[in-house]
C-alpha atoms as a PDB file:
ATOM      1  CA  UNK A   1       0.000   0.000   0.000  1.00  0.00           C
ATOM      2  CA  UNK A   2       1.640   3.174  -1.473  1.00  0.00           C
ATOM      3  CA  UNK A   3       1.651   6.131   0.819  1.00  0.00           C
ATOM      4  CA  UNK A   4      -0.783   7.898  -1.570  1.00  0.00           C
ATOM      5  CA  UNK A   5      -3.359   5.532  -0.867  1.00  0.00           C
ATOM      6  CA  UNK A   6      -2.655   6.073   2.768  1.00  0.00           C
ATOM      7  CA  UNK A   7      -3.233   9.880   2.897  1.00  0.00           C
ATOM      8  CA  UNK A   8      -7.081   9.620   0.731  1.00  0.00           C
ATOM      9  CA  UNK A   9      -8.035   9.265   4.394  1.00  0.00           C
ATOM     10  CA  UNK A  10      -6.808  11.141   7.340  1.00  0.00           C
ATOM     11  CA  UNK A  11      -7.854   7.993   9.316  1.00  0.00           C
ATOM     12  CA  UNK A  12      -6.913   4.904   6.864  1.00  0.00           C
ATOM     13  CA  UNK A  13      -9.350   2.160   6.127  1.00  0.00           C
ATOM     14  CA  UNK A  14      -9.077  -0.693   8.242  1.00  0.00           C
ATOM     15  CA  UNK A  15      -8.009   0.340  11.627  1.00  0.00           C
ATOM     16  CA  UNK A  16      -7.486  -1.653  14.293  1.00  0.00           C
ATOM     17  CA  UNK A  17      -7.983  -0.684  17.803  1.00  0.00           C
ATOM     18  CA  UNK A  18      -5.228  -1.885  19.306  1.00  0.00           C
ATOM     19  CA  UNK A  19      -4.639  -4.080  22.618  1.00  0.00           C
ATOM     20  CA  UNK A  20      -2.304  -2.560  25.041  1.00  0.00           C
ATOM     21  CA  UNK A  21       0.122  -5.325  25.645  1.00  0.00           C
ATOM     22  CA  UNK A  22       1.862  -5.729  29.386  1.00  0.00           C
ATOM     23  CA  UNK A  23       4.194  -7.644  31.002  1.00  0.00           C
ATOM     24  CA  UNK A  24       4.109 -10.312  32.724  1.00  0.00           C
ATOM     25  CA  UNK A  25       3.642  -8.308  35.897  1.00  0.00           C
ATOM     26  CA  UNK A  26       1.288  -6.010  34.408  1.00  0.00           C
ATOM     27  CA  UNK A  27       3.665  -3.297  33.186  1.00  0.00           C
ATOM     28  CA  UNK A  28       2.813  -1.683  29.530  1.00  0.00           C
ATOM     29  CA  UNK A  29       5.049  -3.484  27.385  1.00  0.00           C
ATOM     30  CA  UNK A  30       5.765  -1.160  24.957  1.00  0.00           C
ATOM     31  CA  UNK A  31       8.364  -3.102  22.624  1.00  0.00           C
ATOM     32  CA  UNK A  32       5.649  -6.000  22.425  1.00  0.00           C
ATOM     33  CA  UNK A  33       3.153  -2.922  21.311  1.00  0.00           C
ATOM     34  CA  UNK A  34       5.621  -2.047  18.512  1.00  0.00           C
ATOM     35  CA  UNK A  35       5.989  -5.316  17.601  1.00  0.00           C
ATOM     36  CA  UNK A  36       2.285  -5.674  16.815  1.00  0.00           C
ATOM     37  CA  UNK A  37       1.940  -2.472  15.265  1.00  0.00           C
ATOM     38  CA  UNK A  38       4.703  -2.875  12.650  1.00  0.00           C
ATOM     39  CA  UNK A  39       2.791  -6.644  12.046  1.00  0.00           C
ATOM     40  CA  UNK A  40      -0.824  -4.975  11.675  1.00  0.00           C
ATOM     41  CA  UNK A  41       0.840  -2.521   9.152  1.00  0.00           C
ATOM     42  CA  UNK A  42       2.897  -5.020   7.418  1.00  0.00           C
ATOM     43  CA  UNK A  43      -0.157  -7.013   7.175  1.00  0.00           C
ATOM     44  CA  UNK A  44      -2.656  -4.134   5.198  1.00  0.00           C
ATOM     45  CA  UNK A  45      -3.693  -1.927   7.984  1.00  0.00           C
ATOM     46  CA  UNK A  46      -3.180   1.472   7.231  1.00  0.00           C
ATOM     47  CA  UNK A  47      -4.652   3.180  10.627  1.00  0.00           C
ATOM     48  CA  UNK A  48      -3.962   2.205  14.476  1.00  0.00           C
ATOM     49  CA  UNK A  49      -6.187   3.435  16.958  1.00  0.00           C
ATOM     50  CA  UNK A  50      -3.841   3.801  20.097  1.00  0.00           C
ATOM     51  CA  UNK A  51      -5.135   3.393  24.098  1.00  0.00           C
ATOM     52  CA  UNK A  52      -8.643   3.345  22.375  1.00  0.00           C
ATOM     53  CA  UNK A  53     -11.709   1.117  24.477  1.00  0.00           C
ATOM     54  CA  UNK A  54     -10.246  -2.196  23.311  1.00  0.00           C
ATOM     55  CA  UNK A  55      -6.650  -0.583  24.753  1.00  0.00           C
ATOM     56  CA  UNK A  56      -7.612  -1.032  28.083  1.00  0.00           C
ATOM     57  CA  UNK A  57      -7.291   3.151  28.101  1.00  0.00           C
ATOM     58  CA  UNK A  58      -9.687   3.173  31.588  1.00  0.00           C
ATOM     59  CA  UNK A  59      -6.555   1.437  33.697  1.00  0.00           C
ATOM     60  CA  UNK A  60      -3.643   3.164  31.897  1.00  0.00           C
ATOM     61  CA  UNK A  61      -2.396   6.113  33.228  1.00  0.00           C
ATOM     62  CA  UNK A  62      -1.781   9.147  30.966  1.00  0.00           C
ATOM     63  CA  UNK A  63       1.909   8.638  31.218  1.00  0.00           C
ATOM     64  CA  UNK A  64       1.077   4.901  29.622  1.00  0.00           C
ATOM     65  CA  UNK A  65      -1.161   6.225  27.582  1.00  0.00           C
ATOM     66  CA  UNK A  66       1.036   9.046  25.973  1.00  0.00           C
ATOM     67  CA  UNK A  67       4.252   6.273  26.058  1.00  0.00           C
ATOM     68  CA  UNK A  68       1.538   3.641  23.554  1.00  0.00           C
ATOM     69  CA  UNK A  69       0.964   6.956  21.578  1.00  0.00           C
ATOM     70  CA  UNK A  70       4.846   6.829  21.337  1.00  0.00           C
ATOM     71  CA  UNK A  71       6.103   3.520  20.785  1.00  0.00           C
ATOM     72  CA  UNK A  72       3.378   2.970  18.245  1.00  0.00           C
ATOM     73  CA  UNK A  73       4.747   6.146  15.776  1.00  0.00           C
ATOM     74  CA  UNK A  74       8.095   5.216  16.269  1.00  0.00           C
ATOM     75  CA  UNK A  75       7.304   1.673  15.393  1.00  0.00           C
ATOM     76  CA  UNK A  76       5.306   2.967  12.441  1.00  0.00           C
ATOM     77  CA  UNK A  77       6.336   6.246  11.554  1.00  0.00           C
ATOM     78  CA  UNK A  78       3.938   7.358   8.335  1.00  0.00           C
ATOM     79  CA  UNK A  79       3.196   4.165   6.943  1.00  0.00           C
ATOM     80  CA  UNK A  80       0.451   4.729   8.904  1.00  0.00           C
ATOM     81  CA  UNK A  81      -1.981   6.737  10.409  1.00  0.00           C
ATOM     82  CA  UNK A  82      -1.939   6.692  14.292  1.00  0.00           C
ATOM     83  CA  UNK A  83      -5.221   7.827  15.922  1.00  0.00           C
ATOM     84  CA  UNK A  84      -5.117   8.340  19.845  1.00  0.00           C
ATOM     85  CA  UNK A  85      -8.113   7.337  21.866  1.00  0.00           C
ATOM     86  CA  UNK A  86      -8.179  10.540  24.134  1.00  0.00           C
ATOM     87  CA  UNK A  87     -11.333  10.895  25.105  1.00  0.00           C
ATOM     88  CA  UNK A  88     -12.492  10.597  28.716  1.00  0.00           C
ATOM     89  CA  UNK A  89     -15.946  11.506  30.376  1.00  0.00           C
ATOM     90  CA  UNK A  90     -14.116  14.808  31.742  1.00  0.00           C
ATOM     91  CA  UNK A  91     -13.884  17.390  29.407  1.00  0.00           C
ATOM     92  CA  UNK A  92     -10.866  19.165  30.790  1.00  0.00           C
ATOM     93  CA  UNK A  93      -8.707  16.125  31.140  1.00  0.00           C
ATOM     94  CA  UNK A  94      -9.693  15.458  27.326  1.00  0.00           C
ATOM     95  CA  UNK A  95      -8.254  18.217  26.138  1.00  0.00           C
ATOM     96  CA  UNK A  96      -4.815  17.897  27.947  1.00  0.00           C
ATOM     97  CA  UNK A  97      -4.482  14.339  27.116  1.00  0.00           C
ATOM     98  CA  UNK A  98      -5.261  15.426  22.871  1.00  0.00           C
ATOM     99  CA  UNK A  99      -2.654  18.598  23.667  1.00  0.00           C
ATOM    100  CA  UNK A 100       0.436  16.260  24.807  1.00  0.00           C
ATOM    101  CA  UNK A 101      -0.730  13.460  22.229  1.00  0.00           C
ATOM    102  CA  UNK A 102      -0.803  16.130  19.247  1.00  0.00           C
ATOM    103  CA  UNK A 103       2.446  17.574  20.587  1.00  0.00           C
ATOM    104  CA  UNK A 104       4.010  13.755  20.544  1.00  0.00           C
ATOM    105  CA  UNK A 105       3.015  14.008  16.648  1.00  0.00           C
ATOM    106  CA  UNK A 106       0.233  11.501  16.492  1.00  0.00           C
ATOM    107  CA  UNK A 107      -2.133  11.578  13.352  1.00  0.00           C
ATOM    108  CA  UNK A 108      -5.619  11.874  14.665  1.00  0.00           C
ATOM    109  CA  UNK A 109      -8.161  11.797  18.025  1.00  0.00           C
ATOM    110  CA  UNK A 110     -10.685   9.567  18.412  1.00  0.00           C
ATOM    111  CA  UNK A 111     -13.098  10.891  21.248  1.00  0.00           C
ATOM    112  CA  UNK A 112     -15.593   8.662  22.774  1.00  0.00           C
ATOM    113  CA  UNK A 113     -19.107  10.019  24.042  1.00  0.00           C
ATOM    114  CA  UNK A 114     -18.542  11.033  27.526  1.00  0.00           C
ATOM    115  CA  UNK A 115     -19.523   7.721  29.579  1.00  0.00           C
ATOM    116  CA  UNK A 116     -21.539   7.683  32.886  1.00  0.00           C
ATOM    117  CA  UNK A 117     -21.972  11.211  33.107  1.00  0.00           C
ATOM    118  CA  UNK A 118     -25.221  11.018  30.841  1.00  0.00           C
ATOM    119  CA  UNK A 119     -25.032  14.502  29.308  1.00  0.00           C
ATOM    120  CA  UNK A 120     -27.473  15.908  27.558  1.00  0.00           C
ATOM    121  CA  UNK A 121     -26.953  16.695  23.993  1.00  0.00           C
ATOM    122  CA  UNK A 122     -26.188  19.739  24.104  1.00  0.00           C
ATOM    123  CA  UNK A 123     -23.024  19.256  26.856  1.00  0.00           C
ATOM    124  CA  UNK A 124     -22.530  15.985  24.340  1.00  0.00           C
ATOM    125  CA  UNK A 125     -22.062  18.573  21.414  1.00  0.00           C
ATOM    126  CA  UNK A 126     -20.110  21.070  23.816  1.00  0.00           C
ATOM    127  CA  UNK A 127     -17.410  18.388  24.824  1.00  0.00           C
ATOM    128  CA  UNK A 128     -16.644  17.501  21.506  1.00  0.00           C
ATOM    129  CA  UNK A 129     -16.520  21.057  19.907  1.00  0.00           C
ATOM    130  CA  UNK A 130     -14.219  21.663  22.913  1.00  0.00           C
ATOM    131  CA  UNK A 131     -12.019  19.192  22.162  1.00  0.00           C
ATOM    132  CA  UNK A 132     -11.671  19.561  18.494  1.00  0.00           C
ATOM    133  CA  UNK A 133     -11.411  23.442  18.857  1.00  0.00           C
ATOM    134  CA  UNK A 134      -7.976  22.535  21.388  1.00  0.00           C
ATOM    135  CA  UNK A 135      -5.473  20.881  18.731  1.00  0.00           C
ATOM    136  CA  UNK A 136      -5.107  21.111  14.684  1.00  0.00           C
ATOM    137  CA  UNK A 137      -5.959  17.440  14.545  1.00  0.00           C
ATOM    138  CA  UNK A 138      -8.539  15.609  12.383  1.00  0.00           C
ATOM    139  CA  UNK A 139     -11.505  14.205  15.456  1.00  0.00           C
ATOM    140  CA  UNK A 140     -12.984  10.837  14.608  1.00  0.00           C
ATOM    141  CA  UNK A 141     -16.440  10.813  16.928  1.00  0.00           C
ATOM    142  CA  UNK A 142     -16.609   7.549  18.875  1.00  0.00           C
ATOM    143  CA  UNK A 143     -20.945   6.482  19.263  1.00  0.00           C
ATOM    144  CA  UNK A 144     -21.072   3.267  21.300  1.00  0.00           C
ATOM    145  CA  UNK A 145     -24.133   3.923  23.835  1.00  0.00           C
ATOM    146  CA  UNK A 146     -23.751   0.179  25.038  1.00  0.00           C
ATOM    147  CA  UNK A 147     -20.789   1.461  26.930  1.00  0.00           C
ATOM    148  CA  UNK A 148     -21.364   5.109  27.048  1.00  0.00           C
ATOM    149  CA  UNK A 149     -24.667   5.108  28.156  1.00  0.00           C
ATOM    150  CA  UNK A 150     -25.940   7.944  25.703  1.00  0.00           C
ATOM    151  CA  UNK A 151     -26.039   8.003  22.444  1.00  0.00           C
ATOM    152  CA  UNK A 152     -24.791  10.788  20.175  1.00  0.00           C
ATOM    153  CA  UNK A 153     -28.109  11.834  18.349  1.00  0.00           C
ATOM    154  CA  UNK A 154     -27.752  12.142  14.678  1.00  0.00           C
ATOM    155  CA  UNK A 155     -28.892  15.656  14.827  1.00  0.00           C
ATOM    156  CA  UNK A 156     -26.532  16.011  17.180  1.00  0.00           C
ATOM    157  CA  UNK A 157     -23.737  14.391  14.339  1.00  0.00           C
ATOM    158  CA  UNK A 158     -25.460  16.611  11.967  1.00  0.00           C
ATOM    159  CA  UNK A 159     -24.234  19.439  13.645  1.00  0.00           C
ATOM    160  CA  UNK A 160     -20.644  18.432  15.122  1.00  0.00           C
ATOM    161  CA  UNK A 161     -19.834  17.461  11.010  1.00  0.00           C
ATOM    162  CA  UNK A 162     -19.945  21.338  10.564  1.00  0.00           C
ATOM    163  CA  UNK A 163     -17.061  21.331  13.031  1.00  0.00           C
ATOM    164  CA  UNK A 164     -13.753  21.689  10.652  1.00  0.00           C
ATOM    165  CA  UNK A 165     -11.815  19.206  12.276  1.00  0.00           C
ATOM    166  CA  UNK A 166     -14.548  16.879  13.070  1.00  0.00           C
ATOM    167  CA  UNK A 167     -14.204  14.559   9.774  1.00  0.00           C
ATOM    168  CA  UNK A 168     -14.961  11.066  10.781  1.00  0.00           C
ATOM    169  CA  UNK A 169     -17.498   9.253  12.606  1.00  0.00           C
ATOM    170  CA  UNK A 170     -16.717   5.794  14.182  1.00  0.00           C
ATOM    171  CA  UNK A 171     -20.622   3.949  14.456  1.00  0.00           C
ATOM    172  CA  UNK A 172     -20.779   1.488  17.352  1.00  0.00           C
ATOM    173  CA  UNK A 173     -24.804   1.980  17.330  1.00  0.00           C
ATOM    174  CA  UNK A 174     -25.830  -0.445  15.131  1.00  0.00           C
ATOM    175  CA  UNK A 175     -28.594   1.281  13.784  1.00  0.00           C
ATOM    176  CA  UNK A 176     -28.939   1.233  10.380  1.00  0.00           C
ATOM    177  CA  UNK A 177     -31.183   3.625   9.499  1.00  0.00           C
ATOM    178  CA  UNK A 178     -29.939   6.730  11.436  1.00  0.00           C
ATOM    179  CA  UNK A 179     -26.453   5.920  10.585  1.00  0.00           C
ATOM    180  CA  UNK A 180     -28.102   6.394   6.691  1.00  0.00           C
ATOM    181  CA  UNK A 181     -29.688   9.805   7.854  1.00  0.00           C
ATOM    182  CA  UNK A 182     -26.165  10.927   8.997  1.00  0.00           C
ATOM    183  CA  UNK A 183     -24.308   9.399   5.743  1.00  0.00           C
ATOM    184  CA  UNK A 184     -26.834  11.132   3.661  1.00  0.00           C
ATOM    185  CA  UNK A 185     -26.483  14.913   5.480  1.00  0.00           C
ATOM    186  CA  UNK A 186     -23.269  14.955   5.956  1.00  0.00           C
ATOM    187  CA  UNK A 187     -19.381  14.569   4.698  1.00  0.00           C
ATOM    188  CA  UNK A 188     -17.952  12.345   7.604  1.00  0.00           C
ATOM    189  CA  UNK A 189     -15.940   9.646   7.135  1.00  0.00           C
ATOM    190  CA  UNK A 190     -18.303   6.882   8.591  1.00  0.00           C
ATOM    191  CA  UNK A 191     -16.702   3.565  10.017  1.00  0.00           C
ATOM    192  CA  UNK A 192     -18.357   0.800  10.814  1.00  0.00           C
ATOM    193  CA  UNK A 193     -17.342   0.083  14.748  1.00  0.00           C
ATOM    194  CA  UNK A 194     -19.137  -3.062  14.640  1.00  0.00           C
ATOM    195  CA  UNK A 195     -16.764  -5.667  12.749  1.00  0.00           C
ATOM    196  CA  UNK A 196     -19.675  -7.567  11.640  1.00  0.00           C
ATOM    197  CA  UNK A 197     -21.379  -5.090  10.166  1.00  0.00           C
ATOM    198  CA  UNK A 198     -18.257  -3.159   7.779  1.00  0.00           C
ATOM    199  CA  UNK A 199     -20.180  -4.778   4.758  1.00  0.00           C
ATOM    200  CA  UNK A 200     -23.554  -3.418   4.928  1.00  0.00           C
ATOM    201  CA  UNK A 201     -22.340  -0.123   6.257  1.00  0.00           C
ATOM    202  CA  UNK A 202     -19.626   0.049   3.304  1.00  0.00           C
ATOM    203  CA  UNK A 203     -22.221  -0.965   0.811  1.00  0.00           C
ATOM    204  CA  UNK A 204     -23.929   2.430   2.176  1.00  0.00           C
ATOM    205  CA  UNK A 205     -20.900   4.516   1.775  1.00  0.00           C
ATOM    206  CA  UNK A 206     -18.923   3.820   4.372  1.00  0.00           C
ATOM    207  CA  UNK A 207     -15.240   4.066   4.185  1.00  0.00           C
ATOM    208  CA  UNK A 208     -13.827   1.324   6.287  1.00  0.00           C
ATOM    209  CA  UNK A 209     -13.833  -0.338   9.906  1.00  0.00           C
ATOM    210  CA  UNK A 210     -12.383   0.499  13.153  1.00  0.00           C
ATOM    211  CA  UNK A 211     -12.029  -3.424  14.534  1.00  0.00           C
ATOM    212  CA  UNK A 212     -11.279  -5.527  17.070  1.00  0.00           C
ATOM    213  CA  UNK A 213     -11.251  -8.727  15.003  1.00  0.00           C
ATOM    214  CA  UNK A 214      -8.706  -7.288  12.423  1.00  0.00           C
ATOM    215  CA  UNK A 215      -5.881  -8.169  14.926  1.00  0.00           C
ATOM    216  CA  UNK A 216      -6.569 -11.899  13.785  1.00  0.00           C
ATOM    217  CA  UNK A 217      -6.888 -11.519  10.179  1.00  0.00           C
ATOM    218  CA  UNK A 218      -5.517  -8.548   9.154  1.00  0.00           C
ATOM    219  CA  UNK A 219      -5.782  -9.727   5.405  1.00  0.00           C
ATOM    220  CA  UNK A 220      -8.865 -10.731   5.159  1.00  0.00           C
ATOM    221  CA  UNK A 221     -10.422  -7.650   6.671  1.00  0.00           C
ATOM    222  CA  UNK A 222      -7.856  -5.684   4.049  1.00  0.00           C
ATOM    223  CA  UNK A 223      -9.446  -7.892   1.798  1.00  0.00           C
ATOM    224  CA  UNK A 224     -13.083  -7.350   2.307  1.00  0.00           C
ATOM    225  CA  UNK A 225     -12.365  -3.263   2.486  1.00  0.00           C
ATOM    226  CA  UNK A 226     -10.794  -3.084  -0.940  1.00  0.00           C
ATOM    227  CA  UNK A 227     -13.318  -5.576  -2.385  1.00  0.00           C
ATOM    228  CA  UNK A 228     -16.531  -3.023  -1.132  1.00  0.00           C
ATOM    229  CA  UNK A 229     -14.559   0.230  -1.658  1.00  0.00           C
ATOM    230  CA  UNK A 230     -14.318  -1.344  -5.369  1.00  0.00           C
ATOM    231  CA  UNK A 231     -18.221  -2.113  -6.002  1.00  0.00           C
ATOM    232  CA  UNK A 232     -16.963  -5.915  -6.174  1.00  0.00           C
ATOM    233  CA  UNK A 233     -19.404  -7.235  -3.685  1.00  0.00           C
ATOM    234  CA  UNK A 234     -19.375 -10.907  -4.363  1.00  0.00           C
ATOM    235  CA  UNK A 235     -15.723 -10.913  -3.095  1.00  0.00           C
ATOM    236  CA  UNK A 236     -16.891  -8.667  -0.362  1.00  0.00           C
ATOM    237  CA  UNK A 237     -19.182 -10.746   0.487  1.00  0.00           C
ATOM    238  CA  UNK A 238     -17.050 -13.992   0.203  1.00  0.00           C
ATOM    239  CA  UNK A 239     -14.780 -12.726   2.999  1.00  0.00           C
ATOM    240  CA  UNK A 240     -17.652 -11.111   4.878  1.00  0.00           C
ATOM    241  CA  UNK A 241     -18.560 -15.066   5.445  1.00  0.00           C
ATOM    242  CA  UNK A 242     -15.324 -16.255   6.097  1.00  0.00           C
ATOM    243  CA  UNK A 243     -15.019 -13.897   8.725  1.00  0.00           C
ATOM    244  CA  UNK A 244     -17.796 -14.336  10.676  1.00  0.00           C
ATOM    245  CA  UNK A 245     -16.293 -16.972  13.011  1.00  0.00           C
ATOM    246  CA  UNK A 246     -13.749 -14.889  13.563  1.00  0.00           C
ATOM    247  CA  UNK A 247     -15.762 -11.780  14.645  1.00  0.00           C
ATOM    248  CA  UNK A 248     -17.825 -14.630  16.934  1.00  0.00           C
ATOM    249  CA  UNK A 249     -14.339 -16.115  18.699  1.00  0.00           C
ATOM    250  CA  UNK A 250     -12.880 -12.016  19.325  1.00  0.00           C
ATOM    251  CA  UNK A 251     -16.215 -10.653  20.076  1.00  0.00           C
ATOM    252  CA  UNK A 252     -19.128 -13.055  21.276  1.00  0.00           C
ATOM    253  CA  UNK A 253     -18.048 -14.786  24.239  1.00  0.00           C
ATOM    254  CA  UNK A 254     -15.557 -12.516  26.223  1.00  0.00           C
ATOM    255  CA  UNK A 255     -14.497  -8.797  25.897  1.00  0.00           C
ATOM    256  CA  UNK A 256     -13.273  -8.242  23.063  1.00  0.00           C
ATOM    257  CA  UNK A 257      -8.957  -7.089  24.405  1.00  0.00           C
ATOM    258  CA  UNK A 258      -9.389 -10.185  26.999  1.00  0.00           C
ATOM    259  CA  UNK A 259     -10.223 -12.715  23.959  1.00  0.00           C
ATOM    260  CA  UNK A 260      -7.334 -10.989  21.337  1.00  0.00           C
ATOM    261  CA  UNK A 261      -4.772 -11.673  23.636  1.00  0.00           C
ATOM    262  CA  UNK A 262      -5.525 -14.651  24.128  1.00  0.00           C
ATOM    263  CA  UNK A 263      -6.086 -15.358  20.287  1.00  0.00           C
ATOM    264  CA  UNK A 264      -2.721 -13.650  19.656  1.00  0.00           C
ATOM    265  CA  UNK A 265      -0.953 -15.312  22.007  1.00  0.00           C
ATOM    266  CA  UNK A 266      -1.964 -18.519  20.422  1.00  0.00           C
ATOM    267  CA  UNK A 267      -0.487 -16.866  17.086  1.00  0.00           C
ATOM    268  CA  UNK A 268       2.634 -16.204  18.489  1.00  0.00           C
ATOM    269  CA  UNK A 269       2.476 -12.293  18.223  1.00  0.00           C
ATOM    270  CA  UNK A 270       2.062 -11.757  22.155  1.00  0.00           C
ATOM    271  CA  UNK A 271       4.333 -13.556  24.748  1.00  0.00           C
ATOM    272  CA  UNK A 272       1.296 -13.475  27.131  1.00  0.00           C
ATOM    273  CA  UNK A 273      -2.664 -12.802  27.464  1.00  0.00           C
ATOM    274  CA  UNK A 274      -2.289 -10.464  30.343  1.00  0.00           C
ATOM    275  CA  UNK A 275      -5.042  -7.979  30.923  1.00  0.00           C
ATOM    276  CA  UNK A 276      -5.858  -5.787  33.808  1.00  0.00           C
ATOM    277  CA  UNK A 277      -8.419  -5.760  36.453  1.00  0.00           C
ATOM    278  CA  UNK A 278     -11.357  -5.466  36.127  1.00  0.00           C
ATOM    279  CA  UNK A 279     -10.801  -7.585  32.740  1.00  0.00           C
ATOM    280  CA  UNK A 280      -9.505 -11.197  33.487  1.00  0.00           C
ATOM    281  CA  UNK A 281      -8.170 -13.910  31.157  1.00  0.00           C
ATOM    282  CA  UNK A 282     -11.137 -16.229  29.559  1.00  0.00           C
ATOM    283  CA  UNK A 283     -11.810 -19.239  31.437  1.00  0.00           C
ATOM    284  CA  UNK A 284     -11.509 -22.918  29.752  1.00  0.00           C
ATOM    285  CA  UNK A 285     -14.915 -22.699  28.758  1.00  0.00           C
ATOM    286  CA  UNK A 286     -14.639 -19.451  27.219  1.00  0.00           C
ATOM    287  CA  UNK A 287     -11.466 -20.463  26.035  1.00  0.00           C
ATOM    288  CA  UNK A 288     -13.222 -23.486  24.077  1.00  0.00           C
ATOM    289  CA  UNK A 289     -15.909 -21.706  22.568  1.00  0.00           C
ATOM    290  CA  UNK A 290     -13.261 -19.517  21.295  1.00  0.00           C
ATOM    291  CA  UNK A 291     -11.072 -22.231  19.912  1.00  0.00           C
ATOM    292  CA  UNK A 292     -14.085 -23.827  18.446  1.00  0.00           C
ATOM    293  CA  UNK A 293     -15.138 -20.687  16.355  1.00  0.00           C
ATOM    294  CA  UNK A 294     -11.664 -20.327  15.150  1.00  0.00           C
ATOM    295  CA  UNK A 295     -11.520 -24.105  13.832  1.00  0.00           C
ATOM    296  CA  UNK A 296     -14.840 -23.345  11.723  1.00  0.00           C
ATOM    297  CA  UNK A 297     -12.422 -20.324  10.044  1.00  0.00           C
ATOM    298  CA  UNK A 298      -9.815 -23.055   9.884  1.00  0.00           C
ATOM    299  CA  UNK A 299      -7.375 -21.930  12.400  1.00  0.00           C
ATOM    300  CA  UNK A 300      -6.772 -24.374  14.764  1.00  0.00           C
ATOM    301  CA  UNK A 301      -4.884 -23.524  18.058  1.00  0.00           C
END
């Protein structure tokens, strides 16, 4: 992938959200985190969402945070674009976290709805604006009410897509139809933030996925992404099957940064499947269902 196919997007295609790897002990392990970015990158991704949810980012400390944020550009340099989950539920603490990353040289934010606090729409709107109005850099929005506890309102996207720096729009909703209404009224980069659901959403006019699942087959999700971005959607869809076991083992049975470890541990990319409380490793149960759904996409561990 030439660097001119790269920079169409300020965010890439098919971005992973990457895990936060850790030591044995439970340190950040930031060689094993620029190990696995150079692989996702040599592998077809051409974005890296850094400290993001599946990053553990709500037990790292901003000092771990900014040193992922780090690591992962020196690992990756441009061939790349590396986005830096900086969003909290605090508004204030948002904005210095996006300051330091920005300074650090980092591509892109990606700014989840403020969780717990249940704004209204208005402080929803207010938060983001404030954030985007604090640095140069492009703002992906982040809508996942399952773990926010609000949704973003697509009047409410409507209006933030005015923003000049607000140019992407990461859609954990899963809701087809107002994802269309925001598509259709505006000029945001939309990603699909459900991996299971990139085809439909590209088929739309979506541009690519933020994923979980791409940390286990990177090529296949590159795959699928160049196959709908080119109107060929019997390969599309092809892969879109062949992937769906894999989406089930990273995403149906445990969260999603406790089952990639363990998945790329199995691969041989991670030395370990550590995660930190209140995550914990998959039991053997969980641990068999996830074995069993990668056998079905022929990888056997």
């Amino acid at each position: 992938m030439s660097a001119s196919d790269i920079n169409n997007r300020p965010f890439g295609t098919l971005v992973p959200a990457m895990v936060t790897p850790f030591t044995a002990d439970g340190e950040v392990d930031y060689k094993q985190a620029a190990h696995l970015a150079k692989k996702l990158v040599d592998d077809g991704c051409d974005g890296l969402v850094v400290t993001g949810t599946t990053g553990e980012t709500s037990t790292l400390t901003d000092e771990e945070n900014l040193g992922m944020f780090a690591a992962v550009l020196e690992a990756v340099g441009d061939r790349a674009k590396v986005i830096a989950g900086t969003g909290t539920n605090d508004t204030r603490h948002s904005i210095s976290l996006s300051q330091r990353a920005a300074a650090l040289g980092v591509h892109g934010l990606l700014i989840v709805t403020p969780y717990y606090n249940k704004p209204s729409q208005a402080g929803i709107q207010a938060h983001f604006e404030a954030i985007a109005d604090s640095t140069e850099l492009p703002v992906m929005l982040y809508d996942i009410p399952g773990r926010a506890g609000v949704a973003i309102s697509t009047e409410t996207i409507i209006k933030l897509a005015d923003h000049p720096r607000i140019l992407a729009l990461k859609d954990a909703k899963a809701d087809f139809a107002e994802t269309t209404r925001v598509m259709a009224n505006t000029d945001l980069d939309v990603y699909s933030g459900d991996d299971g659901l990139t085809l439909p959403l590209m088929a739309a006019g979506a541009v690519g996925l933020v994923s979980v699942s791409a940390h286990v087959a990177p090529k296949q999700f590159r795959a699928l992404i160049d196959a709908a971005a080119a109107g060929d959607f019997a390969t599309a869809r092809r892969f879109h099957f062949e992937l769906d076991p894999v989406i089930r083992a990273a995403m149906g049975h445990v969260q999603g940064a406790v089952a990639v470890k363990q998945i790329l541990k199995w691969q041989g990319i991670l030395s370990n499947s550590v995660v930190r409380l209140p995550l914990v490793e998959p039991g053997e149960a969980e641990i068999a269902m996830i074995k069993a759904d990668l056998a079905e996409a022929g990888m056997e561990y």
